[in-house]
PDB file of N, CA and C in Angstrom:
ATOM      1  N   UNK A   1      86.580  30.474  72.266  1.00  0.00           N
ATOM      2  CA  UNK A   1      86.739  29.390  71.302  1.00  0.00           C
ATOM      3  C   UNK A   1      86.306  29.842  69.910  1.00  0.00           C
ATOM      4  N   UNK A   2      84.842  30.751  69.745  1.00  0.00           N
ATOM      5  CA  UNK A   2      84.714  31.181  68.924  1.00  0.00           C
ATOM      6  C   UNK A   2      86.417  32.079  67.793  1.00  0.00           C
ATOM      7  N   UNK A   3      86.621  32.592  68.667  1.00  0.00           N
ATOM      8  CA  UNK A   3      87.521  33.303  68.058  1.00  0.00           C
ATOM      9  C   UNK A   3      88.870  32.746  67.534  1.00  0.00           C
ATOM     10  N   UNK A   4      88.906  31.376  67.876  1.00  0.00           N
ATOM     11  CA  UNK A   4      89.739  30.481  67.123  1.00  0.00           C
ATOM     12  C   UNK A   4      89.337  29.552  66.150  1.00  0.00           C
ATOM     13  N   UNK A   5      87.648  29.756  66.116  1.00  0.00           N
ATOM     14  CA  UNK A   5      87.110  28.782  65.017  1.00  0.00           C
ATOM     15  C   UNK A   5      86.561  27.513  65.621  1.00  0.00           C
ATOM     16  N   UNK A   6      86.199  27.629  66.410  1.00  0.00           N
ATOM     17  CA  UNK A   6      85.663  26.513  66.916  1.00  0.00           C
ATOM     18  C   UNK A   6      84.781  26.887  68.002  1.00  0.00           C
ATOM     19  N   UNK A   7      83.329  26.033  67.104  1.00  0.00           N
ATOM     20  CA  UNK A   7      82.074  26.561  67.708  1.00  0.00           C
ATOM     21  C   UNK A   7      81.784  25.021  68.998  1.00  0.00           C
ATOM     22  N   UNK A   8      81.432  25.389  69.848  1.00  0.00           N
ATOM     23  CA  UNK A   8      81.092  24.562  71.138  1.00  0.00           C
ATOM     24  C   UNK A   8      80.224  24.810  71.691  1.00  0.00           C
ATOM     25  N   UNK A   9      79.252  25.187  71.031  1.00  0.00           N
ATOM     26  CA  UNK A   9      78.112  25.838  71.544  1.00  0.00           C
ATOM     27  C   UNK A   9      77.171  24.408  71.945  1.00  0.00           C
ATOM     28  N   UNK A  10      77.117  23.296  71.120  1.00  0.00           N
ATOM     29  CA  UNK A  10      76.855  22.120  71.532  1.00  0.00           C
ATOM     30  C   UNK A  10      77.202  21.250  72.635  1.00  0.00           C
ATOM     31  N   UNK A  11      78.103  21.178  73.035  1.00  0.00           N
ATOM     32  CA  UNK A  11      78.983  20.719  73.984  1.00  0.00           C
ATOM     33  C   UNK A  11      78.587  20.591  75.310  1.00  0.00           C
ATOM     34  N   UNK A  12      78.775  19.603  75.795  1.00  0.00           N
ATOM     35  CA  UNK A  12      77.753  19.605  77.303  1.00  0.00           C
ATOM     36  C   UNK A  12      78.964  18.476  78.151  1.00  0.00           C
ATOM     37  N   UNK A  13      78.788  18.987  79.355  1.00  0.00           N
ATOM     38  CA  UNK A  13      79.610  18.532  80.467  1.00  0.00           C
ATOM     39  C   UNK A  13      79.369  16.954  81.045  1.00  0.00           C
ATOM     40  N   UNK A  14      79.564  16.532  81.777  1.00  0.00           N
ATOM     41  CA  UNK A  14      78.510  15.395  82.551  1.00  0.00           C
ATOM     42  C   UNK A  14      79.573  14.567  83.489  1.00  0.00           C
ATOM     43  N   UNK A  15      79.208  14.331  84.495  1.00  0.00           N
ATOM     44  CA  UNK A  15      80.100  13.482  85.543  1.00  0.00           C
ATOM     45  C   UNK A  15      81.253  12.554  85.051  1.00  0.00           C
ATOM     46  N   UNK A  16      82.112  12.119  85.471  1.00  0.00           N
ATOM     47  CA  UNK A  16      82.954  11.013  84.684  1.00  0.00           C
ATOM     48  C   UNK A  16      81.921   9.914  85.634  1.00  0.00           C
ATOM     49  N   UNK A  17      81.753   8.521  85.095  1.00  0.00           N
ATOM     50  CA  UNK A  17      80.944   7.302  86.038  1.00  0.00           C
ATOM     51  C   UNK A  17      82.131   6.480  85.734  1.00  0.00           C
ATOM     52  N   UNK A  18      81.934   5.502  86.731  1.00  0.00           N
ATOM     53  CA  UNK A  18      83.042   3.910  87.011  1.00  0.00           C
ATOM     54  C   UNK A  18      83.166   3.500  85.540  1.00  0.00           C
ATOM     55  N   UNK A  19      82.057   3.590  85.267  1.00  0.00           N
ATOM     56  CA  UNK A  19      81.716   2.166  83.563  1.00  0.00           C
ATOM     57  C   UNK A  19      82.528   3.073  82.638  1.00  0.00           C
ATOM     58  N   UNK A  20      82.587   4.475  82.593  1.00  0.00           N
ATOM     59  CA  UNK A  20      83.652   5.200  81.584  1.00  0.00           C
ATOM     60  C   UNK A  20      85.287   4.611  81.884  1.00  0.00           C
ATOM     61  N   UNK A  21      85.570   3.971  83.276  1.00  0.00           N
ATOM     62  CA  UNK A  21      86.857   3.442  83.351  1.00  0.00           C
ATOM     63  C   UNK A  21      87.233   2.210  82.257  1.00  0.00           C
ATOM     64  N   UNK A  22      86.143   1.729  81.845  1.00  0.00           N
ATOM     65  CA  UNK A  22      86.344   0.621  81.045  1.00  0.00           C
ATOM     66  C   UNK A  22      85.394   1.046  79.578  1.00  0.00           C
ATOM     67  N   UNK A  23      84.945   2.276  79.603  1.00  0.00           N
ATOM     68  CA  UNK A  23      84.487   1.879  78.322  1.00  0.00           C
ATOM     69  C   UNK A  23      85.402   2.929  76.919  1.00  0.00           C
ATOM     70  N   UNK A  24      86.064   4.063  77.495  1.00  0.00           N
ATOM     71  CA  UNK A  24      87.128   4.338  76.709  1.00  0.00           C
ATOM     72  C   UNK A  24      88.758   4.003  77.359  1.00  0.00           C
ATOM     73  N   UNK A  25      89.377   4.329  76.256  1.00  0.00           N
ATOM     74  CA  UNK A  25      90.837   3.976  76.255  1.00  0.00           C
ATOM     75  C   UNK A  25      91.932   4.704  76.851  1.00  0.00           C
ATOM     76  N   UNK A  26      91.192   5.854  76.709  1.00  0.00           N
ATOM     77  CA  UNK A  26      92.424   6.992  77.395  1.00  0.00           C
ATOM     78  C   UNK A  26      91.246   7.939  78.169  1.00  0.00           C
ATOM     79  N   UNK A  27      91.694   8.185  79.435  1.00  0.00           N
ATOM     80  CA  UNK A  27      91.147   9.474  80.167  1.00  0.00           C
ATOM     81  C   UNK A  27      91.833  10.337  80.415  1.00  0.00           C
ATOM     82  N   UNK A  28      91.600  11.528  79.893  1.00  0.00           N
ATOM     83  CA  UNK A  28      92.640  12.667  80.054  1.00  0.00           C
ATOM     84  C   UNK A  28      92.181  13.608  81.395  1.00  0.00           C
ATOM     85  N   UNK A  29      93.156  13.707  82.172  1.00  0.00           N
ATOM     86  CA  UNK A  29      92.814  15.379  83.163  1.00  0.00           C
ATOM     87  C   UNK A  29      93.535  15.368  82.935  1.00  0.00           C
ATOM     88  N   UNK A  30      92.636  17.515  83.743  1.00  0.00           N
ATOM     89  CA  UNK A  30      93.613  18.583  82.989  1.00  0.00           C
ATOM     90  C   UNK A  30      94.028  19.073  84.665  1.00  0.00           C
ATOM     91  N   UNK A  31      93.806  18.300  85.789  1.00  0.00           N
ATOM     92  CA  UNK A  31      95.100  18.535  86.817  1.00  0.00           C
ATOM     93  C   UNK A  31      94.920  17.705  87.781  1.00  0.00           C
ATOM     94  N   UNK A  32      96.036  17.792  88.740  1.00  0.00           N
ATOM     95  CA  UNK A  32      95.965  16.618  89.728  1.00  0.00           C
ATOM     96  C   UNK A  32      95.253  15.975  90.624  1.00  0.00           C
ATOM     97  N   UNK A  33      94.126  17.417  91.169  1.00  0.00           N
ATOM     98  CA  UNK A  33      93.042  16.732  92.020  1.00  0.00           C
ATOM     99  C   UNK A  33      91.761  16.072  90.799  1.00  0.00           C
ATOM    100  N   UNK A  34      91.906  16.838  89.460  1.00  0.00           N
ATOM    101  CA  UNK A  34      91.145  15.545  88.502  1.00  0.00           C
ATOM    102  C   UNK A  34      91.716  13.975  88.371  1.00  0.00           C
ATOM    103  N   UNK A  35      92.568  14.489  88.822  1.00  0.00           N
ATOM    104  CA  UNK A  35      93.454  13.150  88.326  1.00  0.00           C
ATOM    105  C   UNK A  35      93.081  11.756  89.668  1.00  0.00           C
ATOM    106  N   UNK A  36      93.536  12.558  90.448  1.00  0.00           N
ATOM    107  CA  UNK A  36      93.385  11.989  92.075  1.00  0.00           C
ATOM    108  C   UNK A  36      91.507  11.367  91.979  1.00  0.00           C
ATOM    109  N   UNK A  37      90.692  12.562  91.525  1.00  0.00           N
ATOM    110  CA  UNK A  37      89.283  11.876  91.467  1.00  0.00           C
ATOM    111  C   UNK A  37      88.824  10.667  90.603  1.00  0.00           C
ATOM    112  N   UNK A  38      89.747  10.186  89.337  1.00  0.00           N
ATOM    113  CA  UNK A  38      89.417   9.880  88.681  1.00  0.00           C
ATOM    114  C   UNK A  38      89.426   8.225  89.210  1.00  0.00           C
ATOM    115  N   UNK A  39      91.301   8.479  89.394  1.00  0.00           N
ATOM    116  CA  UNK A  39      91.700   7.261  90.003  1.00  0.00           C
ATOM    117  C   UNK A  39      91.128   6.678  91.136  1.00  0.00           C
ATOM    118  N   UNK A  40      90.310   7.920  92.074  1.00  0.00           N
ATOM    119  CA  UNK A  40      89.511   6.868  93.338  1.00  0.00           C
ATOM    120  C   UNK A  40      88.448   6.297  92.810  1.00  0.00           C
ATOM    121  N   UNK A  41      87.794   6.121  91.291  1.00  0.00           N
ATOM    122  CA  UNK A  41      86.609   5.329  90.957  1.00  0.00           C
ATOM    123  C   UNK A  41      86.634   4.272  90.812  1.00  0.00           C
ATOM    124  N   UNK A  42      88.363   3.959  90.859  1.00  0.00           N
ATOM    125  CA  UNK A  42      88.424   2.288  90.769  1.00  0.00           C
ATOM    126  C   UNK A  42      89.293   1.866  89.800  1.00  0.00           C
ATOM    127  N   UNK A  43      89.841   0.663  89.934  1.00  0.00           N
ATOM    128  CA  UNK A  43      90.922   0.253  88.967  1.00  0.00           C
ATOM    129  C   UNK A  43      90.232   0.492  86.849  1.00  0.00           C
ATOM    130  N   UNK A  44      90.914   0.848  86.727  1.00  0.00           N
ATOM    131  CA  UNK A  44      90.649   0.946  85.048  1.00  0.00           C
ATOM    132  C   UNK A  44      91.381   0.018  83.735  1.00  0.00           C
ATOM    133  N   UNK A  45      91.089   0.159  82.428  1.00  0.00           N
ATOM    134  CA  UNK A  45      91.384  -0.715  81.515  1.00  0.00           C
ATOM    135  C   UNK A  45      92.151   0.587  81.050  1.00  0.00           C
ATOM    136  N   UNK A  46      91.768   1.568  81.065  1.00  0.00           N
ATOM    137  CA  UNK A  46      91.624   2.949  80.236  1.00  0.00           C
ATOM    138  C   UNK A  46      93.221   3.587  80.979  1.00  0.00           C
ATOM    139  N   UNK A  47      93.990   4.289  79.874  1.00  0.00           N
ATOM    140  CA  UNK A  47      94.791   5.012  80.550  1.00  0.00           C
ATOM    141  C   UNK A  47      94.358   6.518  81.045  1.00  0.00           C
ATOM    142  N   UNK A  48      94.949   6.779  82.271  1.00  0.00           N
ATOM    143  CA  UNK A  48      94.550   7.504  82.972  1.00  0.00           C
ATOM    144  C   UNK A  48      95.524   8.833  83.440  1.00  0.00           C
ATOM    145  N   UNK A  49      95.977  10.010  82.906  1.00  0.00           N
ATOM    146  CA  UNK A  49      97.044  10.308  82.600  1.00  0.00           C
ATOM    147  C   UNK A  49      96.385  12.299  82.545  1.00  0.00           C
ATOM    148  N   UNK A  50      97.443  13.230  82.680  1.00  0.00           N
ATOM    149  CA  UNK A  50      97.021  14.439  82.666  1.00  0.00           C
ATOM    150  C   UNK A  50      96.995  14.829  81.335  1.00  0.00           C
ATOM    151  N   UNK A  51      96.365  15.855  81.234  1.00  0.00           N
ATOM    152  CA  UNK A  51      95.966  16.299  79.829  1.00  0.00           C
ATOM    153  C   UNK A  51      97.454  17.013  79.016  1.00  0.00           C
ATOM    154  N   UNK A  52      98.037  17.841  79.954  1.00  0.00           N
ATOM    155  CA  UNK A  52      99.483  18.620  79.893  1.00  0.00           C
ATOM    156  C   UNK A  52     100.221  17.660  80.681  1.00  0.00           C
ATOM    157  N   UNK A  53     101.076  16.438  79.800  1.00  0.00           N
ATOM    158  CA  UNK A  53     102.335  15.575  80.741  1.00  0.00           C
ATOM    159  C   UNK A  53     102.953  16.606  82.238  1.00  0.00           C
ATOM    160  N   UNK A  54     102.673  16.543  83.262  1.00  0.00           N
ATOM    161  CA  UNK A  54     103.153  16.507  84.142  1.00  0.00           C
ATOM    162  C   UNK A  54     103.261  18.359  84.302  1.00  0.00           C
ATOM    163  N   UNK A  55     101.534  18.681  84.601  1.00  0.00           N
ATOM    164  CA  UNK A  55     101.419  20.002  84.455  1.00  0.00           C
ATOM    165  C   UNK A  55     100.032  20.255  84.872  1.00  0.00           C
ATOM    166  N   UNK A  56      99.406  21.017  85.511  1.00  0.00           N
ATOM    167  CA  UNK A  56      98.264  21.226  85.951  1.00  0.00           C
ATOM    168  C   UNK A  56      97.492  22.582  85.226  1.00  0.00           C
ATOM    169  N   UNK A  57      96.457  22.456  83.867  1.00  0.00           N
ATOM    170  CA  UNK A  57      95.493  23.583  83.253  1.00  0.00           C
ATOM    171  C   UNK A  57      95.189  23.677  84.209  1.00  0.00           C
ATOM    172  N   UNK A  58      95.599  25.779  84.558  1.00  0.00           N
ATOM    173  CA  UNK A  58      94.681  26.549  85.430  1.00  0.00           C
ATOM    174  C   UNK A  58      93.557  26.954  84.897  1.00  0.00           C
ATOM    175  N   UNK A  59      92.676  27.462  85.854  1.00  0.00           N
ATOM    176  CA  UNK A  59      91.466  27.669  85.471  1.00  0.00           C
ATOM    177  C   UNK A  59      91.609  29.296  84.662  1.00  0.00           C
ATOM    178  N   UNK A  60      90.957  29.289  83.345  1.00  0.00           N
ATOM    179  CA  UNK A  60      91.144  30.240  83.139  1.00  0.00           C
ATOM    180  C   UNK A  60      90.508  31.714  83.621  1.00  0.00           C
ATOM    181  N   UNK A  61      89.765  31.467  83.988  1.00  0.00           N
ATOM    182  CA  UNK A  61      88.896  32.422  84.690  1.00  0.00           C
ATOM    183  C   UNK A  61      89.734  33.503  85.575  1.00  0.00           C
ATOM    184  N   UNK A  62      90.545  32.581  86.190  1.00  0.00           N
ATOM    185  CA  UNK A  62      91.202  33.228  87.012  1.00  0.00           C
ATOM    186  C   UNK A  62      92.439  34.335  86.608  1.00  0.00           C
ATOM    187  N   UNK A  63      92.607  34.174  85.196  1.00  0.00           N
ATOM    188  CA  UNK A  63      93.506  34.796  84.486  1.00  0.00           C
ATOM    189  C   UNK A  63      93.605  35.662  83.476  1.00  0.00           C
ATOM    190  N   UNK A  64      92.281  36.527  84.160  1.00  0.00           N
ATOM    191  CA  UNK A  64      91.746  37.408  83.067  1.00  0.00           C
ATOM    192  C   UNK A  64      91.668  37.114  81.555  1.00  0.00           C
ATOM    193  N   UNK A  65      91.544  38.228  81.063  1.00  0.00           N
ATOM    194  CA  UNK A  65      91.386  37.806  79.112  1.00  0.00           C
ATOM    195  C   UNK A  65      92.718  37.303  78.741  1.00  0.00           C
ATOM    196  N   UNK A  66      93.961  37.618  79.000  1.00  0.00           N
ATOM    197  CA  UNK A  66      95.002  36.954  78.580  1.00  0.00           C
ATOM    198  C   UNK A  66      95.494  35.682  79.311  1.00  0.00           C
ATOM    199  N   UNK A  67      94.380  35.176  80.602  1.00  0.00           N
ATOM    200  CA  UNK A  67      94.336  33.751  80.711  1.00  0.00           C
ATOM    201  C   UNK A  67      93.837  32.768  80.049  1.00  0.00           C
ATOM    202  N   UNK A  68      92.392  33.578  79.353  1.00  0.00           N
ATOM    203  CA  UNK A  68      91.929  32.097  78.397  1.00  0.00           C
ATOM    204  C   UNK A  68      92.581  32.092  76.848  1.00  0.00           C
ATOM    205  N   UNK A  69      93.680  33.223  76.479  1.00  0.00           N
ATOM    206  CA  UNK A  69      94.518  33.028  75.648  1.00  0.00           C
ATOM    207  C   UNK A  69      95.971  31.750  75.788  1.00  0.00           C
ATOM    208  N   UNK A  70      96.308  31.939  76.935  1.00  0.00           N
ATOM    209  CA  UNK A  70      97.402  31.334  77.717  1.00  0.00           C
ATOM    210  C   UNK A  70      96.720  29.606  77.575  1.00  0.00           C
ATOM    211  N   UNK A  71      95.711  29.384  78.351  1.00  0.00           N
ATOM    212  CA  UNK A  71      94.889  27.840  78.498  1.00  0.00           C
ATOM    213  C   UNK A  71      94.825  27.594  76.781  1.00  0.00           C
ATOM    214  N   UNK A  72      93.993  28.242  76.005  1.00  0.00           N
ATOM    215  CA  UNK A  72      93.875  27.821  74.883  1.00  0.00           C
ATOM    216  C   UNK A  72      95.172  27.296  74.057  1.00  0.00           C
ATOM    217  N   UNK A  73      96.047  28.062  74.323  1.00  0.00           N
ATOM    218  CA  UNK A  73      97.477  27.659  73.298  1.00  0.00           C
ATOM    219  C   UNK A  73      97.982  26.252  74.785  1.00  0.00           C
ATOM    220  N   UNK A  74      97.819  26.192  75.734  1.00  0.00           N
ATOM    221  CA  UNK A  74      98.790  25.625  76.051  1.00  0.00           C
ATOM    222  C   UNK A  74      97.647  24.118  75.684  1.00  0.00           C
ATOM    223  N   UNK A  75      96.570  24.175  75.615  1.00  0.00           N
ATOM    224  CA  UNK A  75      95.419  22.646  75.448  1.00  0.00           C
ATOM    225  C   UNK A  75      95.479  22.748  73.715  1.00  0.00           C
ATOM    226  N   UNK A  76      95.686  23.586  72.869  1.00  0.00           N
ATOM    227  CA  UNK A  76      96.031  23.481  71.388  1.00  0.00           C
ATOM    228  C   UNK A  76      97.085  22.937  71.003  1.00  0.00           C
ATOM    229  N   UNK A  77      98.552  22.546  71.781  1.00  0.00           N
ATOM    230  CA  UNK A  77      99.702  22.325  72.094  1.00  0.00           C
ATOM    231  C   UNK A  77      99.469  21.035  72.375  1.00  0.00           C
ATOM    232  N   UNK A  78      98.946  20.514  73.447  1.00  0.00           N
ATOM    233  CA  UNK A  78      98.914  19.139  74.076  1.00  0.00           C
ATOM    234  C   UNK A  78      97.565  18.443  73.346  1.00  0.00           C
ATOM    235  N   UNK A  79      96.858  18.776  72.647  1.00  0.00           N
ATOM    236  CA  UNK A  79      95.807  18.104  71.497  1.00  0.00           C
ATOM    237  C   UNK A  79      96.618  17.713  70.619  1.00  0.00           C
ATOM    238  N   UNK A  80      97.688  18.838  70.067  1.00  0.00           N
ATOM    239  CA  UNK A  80      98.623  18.580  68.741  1.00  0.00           C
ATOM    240  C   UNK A  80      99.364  17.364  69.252  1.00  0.00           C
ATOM    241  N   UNK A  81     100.180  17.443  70.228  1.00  0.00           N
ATOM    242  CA  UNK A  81     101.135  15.985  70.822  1.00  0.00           C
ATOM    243  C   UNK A  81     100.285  14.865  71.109  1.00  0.00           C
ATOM    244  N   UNK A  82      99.181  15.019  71.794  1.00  0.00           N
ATOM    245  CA  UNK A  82      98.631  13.801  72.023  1.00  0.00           C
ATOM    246  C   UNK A  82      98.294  13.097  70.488  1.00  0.00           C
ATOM    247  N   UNK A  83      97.464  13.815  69.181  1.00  0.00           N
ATOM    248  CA  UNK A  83      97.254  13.484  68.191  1.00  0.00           C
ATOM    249  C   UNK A  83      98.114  12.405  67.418  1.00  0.00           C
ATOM    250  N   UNK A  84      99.691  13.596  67.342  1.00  0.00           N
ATOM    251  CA  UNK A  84     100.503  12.907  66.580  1.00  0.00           C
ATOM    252  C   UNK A  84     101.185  11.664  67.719  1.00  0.00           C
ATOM    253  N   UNK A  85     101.114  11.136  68.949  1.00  0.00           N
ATOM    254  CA  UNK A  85     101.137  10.568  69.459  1.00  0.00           C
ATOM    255  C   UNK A  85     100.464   9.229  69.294  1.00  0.00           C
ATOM    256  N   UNK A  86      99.204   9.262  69.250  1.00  0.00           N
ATOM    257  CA  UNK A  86      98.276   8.139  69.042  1.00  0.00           C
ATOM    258  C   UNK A  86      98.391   7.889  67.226  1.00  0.00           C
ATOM    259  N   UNK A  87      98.945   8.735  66.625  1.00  0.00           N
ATOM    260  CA  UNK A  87      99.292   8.261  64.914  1.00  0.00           C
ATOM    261  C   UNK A  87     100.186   7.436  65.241  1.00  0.00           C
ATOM    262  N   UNK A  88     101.610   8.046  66.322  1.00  0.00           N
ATOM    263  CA  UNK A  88     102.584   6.679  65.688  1.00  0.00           C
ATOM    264  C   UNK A  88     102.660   5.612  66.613  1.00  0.00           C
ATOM    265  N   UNK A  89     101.686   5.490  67.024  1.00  0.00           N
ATOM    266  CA  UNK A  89     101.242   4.332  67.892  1.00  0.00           C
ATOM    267  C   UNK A  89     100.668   3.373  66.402  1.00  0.00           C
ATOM    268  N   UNK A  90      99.913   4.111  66.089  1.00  0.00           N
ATOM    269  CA  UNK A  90      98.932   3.171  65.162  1.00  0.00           C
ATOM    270  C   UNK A  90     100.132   2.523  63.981  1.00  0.00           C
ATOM    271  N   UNK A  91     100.839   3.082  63.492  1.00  0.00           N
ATOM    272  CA  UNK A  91     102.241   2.515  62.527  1.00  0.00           C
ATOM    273  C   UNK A  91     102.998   1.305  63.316  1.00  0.00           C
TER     274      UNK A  91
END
C-alpha cells in the first residue's frame, strides 16, 4: 500500500457485529463465503453486496508479489465505481 501512497499503518481489523447490520448503509465483501457470513447475522437495513459486482478478491498472499499488484488494481477499480456510483445517486 505504501508503494501506492497510502499509509495504513493505522488501520485495525475487528469482527463485523449484528448492530453494524443497522448501523451503516452499505456492507461491502470482498467474496462469497464473506458474503454468506454476513447475511447469517440477520436481516439488515444496510445493503449487503460484494465488494467486486459478482466476483470473489483472492487472497493475495497466495499470489506472490504480482498478486498483491493484481488485488490492489482490481479493489482501486471497484473503490473508483463504487465512488462515482454513490455521487450519482446523490444528484
Amino acid at each position: 500500500m505504501q508503494g501506492h501512497g497510502h499509509d495504513i499503518s493505522d488501520q485495525r481489523s475487528r469482527p463485523l457485529v449484528r448492530e453494524d447490520l443497522h448501523l451503516f448503509d452499505v456492507i461491502l465483501a470482498m467474496d462469497s463465503n464473506n458474503l454468506a457470513d454476513i447475511r447469517s447475522l440477520g436481516t439488515s437495513s444496510a445493503l449487503i453486496t460484494l465488494f467486486v459486482p459478482d466476483e470473489n478478491v483472492p487472497d493475495p498472499y497466495y499470489g506472490g508479489h504480482d498478486g498483491f499488484q493484481h488485488i490492489y488494481e482490481m479493489i482501486d477499480a471497484a473503490a473508483k465505481d463504487w465512488i462515482t456510483h454513490w455521487k450519482e445517486q446523490e444528484n
